[in-house]
Protein backbone atom coordinates (compact mmCIF):
# COMPACT_ATOMS: atom_id res chain seq x y z
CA UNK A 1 -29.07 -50.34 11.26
CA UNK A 2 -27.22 -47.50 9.49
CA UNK A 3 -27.69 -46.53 5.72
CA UNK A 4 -24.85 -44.84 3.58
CA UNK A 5 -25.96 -42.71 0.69
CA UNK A 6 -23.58 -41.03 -1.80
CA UNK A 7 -24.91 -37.46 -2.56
CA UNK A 8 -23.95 -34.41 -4.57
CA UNK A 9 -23.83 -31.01 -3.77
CA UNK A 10 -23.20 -28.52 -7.32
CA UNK A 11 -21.25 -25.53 -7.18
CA UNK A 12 -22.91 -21.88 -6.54
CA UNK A 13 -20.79 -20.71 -9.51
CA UNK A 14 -21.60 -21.43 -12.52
CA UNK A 15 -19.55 -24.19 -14.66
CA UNK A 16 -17.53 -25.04 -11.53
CA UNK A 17 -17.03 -28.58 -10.35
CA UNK A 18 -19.47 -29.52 -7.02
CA UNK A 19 -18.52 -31.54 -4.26
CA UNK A 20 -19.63 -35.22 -3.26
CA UNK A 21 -20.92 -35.99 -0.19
CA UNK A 22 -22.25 -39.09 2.11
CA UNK A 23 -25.32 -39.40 4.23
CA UNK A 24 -24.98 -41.40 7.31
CA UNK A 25 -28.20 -41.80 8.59
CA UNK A 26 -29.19 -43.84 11.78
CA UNK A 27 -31.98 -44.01 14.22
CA UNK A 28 -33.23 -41.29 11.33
CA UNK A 29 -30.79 -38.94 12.25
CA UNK A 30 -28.48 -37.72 9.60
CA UNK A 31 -25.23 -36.73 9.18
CA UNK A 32 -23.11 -35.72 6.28
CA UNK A 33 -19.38 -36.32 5.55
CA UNK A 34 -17.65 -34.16 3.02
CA UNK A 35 -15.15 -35.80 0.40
CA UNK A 36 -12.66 -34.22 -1.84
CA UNK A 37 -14.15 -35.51 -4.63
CA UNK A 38 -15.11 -33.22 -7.07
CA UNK A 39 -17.05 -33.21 -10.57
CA UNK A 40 -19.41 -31.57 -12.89
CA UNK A 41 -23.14 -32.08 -12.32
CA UNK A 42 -22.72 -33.47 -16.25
CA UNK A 43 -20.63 -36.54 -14.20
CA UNK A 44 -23.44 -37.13 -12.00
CA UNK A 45 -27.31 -39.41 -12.67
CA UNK A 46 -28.98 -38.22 -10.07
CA UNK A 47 -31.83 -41.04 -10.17
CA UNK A 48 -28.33 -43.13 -9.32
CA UNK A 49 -26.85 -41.72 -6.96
CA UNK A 50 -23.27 -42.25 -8.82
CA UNK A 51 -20.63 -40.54 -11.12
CA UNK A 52 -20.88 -41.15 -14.25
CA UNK A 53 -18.56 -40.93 -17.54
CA UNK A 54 -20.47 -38.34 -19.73
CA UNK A 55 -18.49 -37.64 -22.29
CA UNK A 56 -14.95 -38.47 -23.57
CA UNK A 57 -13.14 -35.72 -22.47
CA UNK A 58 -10.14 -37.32 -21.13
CA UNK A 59 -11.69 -37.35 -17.29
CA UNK A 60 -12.24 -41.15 -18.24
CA UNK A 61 -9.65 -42.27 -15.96
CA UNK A 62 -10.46 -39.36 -13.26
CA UNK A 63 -14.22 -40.58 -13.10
CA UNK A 64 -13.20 -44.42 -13.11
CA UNK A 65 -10.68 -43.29 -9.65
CA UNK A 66 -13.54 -41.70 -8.06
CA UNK A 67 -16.23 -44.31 -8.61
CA UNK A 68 -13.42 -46.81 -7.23
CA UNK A 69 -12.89 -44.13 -3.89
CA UNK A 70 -16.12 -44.01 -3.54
CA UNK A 71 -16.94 -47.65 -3.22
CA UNK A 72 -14.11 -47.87 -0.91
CA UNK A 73 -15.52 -45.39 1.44
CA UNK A 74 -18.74 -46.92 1.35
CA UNK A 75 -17.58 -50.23 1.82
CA UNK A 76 -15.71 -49.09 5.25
CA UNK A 77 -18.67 -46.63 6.33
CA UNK A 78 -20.52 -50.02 6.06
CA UNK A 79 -18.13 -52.34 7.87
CA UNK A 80 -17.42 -49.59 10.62
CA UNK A 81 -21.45 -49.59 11.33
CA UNK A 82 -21.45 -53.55 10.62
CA UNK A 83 -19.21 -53.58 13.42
CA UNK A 84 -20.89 -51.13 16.16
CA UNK A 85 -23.75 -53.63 15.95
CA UNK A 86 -22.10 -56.95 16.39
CA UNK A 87 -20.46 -55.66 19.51
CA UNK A 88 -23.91 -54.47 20.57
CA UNK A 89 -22.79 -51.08 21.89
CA UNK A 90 -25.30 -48.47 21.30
CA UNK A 91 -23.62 -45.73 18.60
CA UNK A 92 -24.76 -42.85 16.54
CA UNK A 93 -23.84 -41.46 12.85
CA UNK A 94 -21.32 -39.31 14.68
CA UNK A 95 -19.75 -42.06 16.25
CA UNK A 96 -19.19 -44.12 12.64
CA UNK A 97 -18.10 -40.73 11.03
CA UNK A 98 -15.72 -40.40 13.86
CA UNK A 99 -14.46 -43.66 14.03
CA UNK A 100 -14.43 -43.72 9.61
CA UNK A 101 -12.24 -40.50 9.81
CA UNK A 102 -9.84 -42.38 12.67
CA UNK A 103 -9.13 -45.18 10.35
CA UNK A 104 -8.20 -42.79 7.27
CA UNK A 105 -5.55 -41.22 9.58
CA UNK A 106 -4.49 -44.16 11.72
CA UNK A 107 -4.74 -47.17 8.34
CA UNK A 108 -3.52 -45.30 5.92
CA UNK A 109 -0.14 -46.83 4.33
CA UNK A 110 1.70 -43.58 4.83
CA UNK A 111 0.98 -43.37 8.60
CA UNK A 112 0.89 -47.03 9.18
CA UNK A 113 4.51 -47.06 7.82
CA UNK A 114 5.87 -43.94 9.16
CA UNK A 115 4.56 -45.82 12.99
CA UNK A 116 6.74 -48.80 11.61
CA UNK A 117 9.86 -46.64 11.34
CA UNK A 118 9.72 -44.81 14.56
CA UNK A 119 9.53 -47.87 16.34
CA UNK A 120 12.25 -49.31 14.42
CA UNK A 121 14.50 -46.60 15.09
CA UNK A 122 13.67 -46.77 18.50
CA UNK A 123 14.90 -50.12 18.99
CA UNK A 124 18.30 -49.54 17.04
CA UNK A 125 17.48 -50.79 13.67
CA UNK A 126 18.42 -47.87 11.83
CA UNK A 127 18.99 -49.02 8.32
CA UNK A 128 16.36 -51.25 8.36
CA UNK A 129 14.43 -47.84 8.78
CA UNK A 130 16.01 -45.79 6.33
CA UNK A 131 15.14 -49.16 3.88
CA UNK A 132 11.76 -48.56 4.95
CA UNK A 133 11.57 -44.74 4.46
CA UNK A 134 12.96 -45.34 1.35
CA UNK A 135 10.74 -47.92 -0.38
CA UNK A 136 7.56 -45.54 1.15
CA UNK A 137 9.07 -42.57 -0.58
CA UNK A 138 9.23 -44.46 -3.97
CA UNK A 139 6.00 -45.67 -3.46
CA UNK A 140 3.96 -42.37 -2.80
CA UNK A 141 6.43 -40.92 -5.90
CA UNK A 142 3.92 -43.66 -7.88
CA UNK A 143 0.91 -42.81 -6.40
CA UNK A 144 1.68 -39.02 -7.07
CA UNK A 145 2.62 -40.05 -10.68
CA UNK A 146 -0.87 -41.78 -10.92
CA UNK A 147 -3.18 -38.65 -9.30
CA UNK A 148 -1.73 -36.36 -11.08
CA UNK A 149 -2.03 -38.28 -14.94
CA UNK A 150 -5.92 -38.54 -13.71
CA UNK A 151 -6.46 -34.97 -12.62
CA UNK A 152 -6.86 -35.87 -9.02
CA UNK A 153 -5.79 -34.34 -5.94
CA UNK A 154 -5.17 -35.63 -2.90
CA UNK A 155 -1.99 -36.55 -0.59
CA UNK A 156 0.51 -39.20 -1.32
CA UNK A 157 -1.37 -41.81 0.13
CA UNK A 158 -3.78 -44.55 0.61
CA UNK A 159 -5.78 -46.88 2.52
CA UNK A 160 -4.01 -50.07 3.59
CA UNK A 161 -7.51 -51.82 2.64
CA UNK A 162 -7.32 -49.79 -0.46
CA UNK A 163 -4.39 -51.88 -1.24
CA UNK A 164 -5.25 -54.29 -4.39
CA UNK A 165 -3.40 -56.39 -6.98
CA UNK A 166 -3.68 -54.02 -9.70
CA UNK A 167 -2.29 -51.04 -7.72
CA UNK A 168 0.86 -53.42 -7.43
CA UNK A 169 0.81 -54.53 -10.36
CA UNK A 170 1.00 -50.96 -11.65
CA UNK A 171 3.69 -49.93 -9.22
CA UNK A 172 5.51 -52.89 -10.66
CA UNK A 173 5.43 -51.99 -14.13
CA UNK A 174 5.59 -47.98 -13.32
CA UNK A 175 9.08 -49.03 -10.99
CA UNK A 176 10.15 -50.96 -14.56
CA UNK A 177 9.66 -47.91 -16.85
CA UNK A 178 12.09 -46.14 -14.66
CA UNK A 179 14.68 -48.49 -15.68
CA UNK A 180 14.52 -49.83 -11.78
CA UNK A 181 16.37 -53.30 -11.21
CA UNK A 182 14.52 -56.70 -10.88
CA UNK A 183 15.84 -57.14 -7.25
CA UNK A 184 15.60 -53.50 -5.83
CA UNK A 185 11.47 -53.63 -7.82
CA UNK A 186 11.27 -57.07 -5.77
CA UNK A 187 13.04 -55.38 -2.33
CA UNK A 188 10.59 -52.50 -2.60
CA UNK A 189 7.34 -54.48 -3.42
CA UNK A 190 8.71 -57.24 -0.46
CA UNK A 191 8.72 -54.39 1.93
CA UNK A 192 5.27 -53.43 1.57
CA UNK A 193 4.23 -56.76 1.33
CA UNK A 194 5.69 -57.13 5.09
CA UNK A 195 4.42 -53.97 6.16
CA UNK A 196 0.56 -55.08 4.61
CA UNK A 197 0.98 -58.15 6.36
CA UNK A 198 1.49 -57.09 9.78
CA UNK A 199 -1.83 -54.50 9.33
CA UNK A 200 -3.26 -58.02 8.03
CA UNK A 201 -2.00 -60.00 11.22
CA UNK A 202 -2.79 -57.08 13.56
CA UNK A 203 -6.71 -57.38 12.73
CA UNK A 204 -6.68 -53.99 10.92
CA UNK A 205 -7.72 -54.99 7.45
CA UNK A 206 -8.25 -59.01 5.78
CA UNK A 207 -5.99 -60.33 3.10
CA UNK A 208 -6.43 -59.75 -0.39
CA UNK A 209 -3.61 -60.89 -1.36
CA UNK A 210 -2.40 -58.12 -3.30
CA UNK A 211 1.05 -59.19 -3.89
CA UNK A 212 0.44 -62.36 -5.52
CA UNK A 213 0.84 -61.18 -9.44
CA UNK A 214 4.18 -59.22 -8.76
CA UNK A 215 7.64 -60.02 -8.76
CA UNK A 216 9.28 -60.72 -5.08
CA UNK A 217 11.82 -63.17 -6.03
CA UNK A 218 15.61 -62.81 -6.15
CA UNK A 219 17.40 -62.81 -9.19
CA UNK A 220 21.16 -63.74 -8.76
CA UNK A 221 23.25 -61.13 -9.68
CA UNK A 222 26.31 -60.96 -11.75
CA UNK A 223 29.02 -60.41 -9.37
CA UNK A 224 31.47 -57.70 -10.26
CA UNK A 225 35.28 -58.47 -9.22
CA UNK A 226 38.48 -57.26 -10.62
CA UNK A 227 41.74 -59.12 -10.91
CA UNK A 228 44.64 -58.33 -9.46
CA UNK A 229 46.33 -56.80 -12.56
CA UNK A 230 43.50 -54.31 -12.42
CA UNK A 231 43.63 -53.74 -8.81
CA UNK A 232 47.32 -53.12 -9.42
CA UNK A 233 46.71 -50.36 -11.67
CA UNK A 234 44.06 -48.31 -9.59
CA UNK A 235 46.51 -49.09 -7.10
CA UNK A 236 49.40 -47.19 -9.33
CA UNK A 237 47.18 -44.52 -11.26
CA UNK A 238 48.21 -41.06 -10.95
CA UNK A 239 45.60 -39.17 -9.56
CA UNK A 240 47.72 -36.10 -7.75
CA UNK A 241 45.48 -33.61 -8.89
CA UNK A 242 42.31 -34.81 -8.74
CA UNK A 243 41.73 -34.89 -4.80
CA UNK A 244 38.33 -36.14 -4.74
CA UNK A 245 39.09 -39.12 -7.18
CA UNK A 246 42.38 -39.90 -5.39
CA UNK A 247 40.59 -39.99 -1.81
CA UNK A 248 38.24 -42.63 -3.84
CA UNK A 249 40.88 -44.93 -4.95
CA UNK A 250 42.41 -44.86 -1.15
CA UNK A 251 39.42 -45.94 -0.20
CA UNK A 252 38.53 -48.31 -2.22
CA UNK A 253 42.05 -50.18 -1.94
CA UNK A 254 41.42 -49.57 2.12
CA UNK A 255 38.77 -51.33 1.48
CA UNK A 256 40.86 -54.10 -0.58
CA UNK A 257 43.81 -54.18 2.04
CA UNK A 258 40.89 -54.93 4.96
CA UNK A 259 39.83 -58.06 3.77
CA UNK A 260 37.21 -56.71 1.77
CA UNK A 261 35.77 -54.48 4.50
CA UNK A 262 32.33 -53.21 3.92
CA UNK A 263 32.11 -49.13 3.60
CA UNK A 264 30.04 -48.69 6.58
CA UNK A 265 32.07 -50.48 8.79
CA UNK A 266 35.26 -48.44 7.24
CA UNK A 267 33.31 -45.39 8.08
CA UNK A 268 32.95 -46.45 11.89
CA UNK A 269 36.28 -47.60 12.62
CA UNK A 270 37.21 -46.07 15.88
CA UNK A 271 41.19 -45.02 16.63
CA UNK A 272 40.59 -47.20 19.33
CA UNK A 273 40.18 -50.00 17.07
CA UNK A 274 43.83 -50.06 16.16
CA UNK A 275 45.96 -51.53 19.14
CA UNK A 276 49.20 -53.49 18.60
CA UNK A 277 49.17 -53.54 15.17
CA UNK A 278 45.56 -55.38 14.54
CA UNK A 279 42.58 -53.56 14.04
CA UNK A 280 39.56 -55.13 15.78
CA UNK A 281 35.87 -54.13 14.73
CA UNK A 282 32.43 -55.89 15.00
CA UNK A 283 30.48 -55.98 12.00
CA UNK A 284 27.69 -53.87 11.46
CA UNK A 285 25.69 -56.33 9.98
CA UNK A 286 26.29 -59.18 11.21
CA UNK A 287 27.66 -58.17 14.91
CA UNK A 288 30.85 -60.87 14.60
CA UNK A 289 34.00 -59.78 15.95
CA UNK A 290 36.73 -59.51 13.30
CA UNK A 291 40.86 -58.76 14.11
CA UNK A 292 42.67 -57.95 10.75
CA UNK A 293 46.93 -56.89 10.82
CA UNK A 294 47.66 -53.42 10.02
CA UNK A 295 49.66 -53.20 6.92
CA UNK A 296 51.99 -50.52 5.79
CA UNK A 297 50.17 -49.82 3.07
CA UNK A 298 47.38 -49.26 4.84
CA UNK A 299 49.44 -47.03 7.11
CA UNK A 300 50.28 -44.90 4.07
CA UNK A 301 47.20 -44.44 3.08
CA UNK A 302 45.98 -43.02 6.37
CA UNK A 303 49.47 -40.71 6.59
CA UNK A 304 48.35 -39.38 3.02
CA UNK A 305 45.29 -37.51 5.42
CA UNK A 306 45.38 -35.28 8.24
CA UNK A 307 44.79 -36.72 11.78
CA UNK A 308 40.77 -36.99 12.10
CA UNK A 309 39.92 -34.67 14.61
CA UNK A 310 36.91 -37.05 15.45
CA UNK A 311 37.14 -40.52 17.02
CA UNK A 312 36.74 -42.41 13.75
CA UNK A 313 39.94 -43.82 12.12
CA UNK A 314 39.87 -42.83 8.94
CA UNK A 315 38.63 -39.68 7.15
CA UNK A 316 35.42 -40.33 6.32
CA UNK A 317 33.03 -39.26 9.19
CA UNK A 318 35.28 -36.07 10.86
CA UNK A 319 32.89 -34.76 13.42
CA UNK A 320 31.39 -37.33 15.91
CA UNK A 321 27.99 -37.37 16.61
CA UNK A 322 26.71 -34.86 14.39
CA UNK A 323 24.75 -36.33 11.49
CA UNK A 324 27.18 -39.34 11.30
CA UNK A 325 24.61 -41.43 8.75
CA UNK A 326 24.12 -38.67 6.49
CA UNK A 327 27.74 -37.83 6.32
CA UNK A 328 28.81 -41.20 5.84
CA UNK A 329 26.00 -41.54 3.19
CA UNK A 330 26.81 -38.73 1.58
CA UNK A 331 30.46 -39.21 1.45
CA UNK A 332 29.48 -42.74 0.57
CA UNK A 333 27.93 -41.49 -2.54
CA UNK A 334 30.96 -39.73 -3.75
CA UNK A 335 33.24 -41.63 -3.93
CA UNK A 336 31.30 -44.21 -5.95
CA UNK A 337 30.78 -41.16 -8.25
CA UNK A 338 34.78 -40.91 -8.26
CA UNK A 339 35.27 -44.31 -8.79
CA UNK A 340 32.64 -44.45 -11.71
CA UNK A 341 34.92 -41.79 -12.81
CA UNK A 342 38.26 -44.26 -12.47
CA UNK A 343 36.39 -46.79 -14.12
CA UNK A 344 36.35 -44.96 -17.29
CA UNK A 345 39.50 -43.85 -17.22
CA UNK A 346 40.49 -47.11 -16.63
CA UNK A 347 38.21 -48.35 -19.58
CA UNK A 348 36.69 -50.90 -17.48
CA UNK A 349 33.53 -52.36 -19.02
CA UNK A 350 31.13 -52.05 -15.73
CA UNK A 351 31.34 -49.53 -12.74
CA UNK A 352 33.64 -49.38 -9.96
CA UNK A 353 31.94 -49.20 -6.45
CA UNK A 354 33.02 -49.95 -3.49
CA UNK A 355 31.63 -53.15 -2.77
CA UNK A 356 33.56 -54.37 -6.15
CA UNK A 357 36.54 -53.55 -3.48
CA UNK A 358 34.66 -56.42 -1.31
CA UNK A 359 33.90 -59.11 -4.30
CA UNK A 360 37.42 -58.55 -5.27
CA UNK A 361 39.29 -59.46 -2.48
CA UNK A 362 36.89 -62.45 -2.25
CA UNK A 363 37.88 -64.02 -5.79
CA UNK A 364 41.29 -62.53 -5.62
CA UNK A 365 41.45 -65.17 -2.44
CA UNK A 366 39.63 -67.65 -4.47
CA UNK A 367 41.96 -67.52 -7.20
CA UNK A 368 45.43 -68.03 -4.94
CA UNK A 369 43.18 -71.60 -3.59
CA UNK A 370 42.78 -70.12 -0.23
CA UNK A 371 39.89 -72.50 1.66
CA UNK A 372 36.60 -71.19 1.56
CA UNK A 373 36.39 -71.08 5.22
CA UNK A 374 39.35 -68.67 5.50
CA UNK A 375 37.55 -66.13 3.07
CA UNK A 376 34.68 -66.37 4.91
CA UNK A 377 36.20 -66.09 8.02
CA UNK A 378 37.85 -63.32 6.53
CA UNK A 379 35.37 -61.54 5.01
CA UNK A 380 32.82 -61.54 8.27
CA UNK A 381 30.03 -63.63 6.46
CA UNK A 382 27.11 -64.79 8.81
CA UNK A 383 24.55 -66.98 7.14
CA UNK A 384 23.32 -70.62 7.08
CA UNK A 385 26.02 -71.74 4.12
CA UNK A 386 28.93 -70.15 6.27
CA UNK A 387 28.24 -71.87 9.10
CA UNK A 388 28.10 -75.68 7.85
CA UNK A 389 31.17 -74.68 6.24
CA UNK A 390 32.72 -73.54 9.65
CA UNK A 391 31.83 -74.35 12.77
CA UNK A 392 34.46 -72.77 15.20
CA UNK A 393 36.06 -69.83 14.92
CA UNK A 394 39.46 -69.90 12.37
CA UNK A 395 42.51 -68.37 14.04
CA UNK A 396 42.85 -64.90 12.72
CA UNK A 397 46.27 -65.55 11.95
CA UNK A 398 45.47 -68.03 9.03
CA UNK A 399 43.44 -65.21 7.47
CA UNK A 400 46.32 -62.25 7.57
CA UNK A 401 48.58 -64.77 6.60
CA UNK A 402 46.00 -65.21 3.56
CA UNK A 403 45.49 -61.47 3.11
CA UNK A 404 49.41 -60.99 3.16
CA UNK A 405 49.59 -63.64 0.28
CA UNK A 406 46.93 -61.60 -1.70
CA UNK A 407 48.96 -57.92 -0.94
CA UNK A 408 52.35 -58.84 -2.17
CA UNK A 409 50.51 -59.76 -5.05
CA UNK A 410 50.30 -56.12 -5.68
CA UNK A 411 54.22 -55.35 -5.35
């Protein structure tokens, strides 16, 4: 049987904070194990054994964050020994400090995640990885944001078991006082949810269910299309002497001459890709094959650009193999600033990205009564709905001749 004791230890200098401590004793041998927990021996009853709130000082919320660490730490100490005896090994106070200090740097969130990622890089999944990386990042930019408001120190971090419903729901509201969108809050809080499950079905920690007061719904978004008049003008705009904003409207009307092609896939075009007139591509996404004509305008817009020295079609990603995600990102990234910058010139009453490029050509279809199952032929979509709607593959030359309808549009 092993005992836990929380213990403090004041400071040799005077008016300085001490440092609390646990005793692990078993088989009346003890051990200590230092914390980073520090108060004032004013924040400390003795006959107790526990911090205490002595005065209203504004360390309220500091005390209350250590008395809630501590129990957590006591709490594992205790199921760590609870489990040395079940399995009837013999064990000493080393061997539960040991093992206590292995979970905080093998359980917590930040290294349980950061495993998740490398493996999920290693097996291809790249942007489900950067996803990942991302929604961590947010989430230890809230935990920092809490620390600091108490006056406590520590890393960006926590214990997966630490995990509770009122820690979500304060990264839910925190994420909503940032202005943060309903779906990405939900995208963010579903990730974690996924990531606390798996520590849940791998045996590391039982289910609290921490997740069950927050938002992980989707809401459905108001899709942003233009119509073709509008197209027609970003099409026409002079924009000579503004290079950066006239690369972003040739891509984003790239984007609207290839059915609606997605950026990423734009960015990884290969020259190769472009034989006979058709270009042929496989969708990042969703891995289907797609063969779309190659137009004269889209010709002119790739004439407008020197040759890319790379293998990549267009001039987006111009060195291959160096960095290609960040570049594309980055490149990504401005020329929706560009096109945020058309959109007011424009007076348009919402942003232009370039996924409106996408949702455009989709209703600009719509609107000419092309079948559903040519745009989504067209347009690459894999999913459930898609596929009762079409069950073999369209010929590709029902969909150019749709596209070509759309572009003369534009004449």
């Amino acid at each position: 049987m092993t005992s836990v004791k929380v213990k403090f230890r004041p400071s040799s200098v005077t008016d300085r904070e001490g440092t609390i401590y646990y005793q692990i004793i078993h088989e009346r041998k003890v051990r200590q194990l230092l914390t980073h927990y520090h108060i004032f021996p004013s924040e400390w009853n003795q006959n107790r054994s526990m911090v205490i709130v002595s005065c209203n000082n504004g360390r309220k919320s500091f005390i209350l964050s250590i008395r809630e660490r501590i129990r957590w730490d006591v709490e594992r100490l205790t199921k760590i020994s609870r489990k040395f005896d079940s399995d009837g090994i013999p064990y000493t106070s080393d061997d539960v400090i040991e093992e206590f200090n292995r979970y905080a740097h093998e359980y917590s969130l930040l290294n349980f995640m950061e495993n998740i990622i490398a493996k999920l890089k290693q097996n291809g999944r790249i942007r489900t990885a950067e996803t990942y990386k991302t929604t961590l990042n947010c989430f230890k930019a809230f935990l920092a944001t809490q620390t600091s408001k108490d006056g406590y120190r520590q890393d960006e971090d926590i214990m997966l078991d630490s995990i509770s419903s009122e820690i979500m729901e304060s990264y839910e509201a925190w994420l909503k006082r940032k202005g943060v969108a309903p779906n990405t809050i939900s995208f963010y809080i579903r990730i974690l949810r996924a990531v606390y499950n798996r520590a849940v079905e791998d045996e590391i920690i039982v289910n609290c269910k921490p997740f069950r007061h927050v938002y992980t719904g989707i809401e459905k978004t108001v899709k942003r299309a233009l119509p073709l008049t509008i197209i027609r003008k970003i099409k026409i705009l002079e924009l000579s002497l503004l290079p950066a904003l006239d690369f972003a409207r040739d891509m984003f009307m790239m984007s609207f001459y290839l059915r609606g092609m997605s950026f990423i896939d734009m960015a990884y075009l290969k020259k190769s890709d472009l034989n006979n007139g058709y270009v042929t591509y496989r969708r990042r996404k969703t891995r289907q094959q797609l063969t779309i004509e190659w137009t004269r305008d889209m010709q002119f817009i790739l004439d407008k650009y020197p040759e890319n020295v790379s293998d990549y079609l267009l001039p987006i990603i111009k060195t291959s193999g160096i960095n290609e995600r960040c570049v594309y990102r980055n490149v990504g990234y401005n020329i929706n600033h560009s096109l945020g910058l058309i959109s007011k010139m424009l007076n348009l009453n919402f942003r232009l990205t370039m996924y409106v490029a996408r949702h455009s050509w989709a209703s600009a279809a719509k609107a000419k009564g092309i079948p559903l199952s040519v745009i989504s032929e067209g347009m690459g979509h894999d999913s459930e709905t898609t596929t009762k709607i079409y069950l073999a593959s369209l010929d590709a030359s029902i969909v150019d001749r749709a596209n070509a309808v759309i572009l003369r549009s534009l004449k």
